[in-house]
Protein backbone atom coordinates (compact mmCIF):
# COMPACT_ATOMS: atom_id res chain seq x y z
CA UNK A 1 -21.23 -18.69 0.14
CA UNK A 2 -20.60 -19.26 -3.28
CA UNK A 3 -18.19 -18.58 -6.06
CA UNK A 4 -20.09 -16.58 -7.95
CA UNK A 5 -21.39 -14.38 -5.34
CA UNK A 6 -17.44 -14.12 -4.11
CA UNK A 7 -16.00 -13.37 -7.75
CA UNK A 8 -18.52 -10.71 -8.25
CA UNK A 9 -18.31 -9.01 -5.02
CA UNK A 10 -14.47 -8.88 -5.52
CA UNK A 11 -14.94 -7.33 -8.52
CA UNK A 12 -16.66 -4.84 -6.88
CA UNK A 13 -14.16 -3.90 -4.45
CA UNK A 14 -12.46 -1.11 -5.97
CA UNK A 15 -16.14 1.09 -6.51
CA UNK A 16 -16.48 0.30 -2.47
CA UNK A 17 -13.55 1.36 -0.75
CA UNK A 18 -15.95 4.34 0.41
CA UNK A 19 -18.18 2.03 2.49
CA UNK A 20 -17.28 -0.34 5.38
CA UNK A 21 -19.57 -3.49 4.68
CA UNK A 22 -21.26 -4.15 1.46
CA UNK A 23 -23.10 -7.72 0.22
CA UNK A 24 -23.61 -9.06 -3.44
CA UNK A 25 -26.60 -11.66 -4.15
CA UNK A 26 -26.88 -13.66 -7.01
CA UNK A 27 -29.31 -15.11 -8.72
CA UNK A 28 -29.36 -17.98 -11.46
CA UNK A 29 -30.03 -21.59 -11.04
CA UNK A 30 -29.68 -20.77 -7.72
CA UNK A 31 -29.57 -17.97 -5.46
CA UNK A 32 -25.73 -17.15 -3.57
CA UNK A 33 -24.94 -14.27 -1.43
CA UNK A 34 -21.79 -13.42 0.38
CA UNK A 35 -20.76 -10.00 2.71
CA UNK A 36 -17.24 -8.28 2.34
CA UNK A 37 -15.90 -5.84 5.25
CA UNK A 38 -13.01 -3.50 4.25
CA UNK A 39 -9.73 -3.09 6.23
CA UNK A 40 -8.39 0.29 7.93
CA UNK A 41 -5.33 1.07 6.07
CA UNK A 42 -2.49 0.16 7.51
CA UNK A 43 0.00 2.56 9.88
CA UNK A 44 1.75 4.86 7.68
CA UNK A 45 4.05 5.03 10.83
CA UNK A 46 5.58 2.12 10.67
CA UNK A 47 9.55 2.34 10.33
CA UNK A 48 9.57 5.68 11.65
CA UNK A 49 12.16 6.21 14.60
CA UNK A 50 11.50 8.08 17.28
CA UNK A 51 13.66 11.25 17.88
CA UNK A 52 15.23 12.27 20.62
């Protein structure tokens, strides 16, 4: 993996938050690639307490 391929993909990673897995490949003097998985968002019940 190589910088290039990284920095691009990241900037990329706002137009693919509808996808789970997406790659970038770059080519120049040489050729990089690298793969990116997105995260579940977190819990949005976290802090909550229970009632009784």
């Amino acid at each position: 993996m190589h910088n290039d391929a990284v920095v691009q993909g990241l900037s990329e990673a706002p137009n693919m938050q509808d996808v789970s897995r997406w790659g970038v490949l770059t080519i120049g003097t040489g050729i990089d690639n690298a793969s990116f998985t997105n995260r579940k968002p977190a819990s949005t019940n976290a802090g909550r307490q229970a009632s009784s």
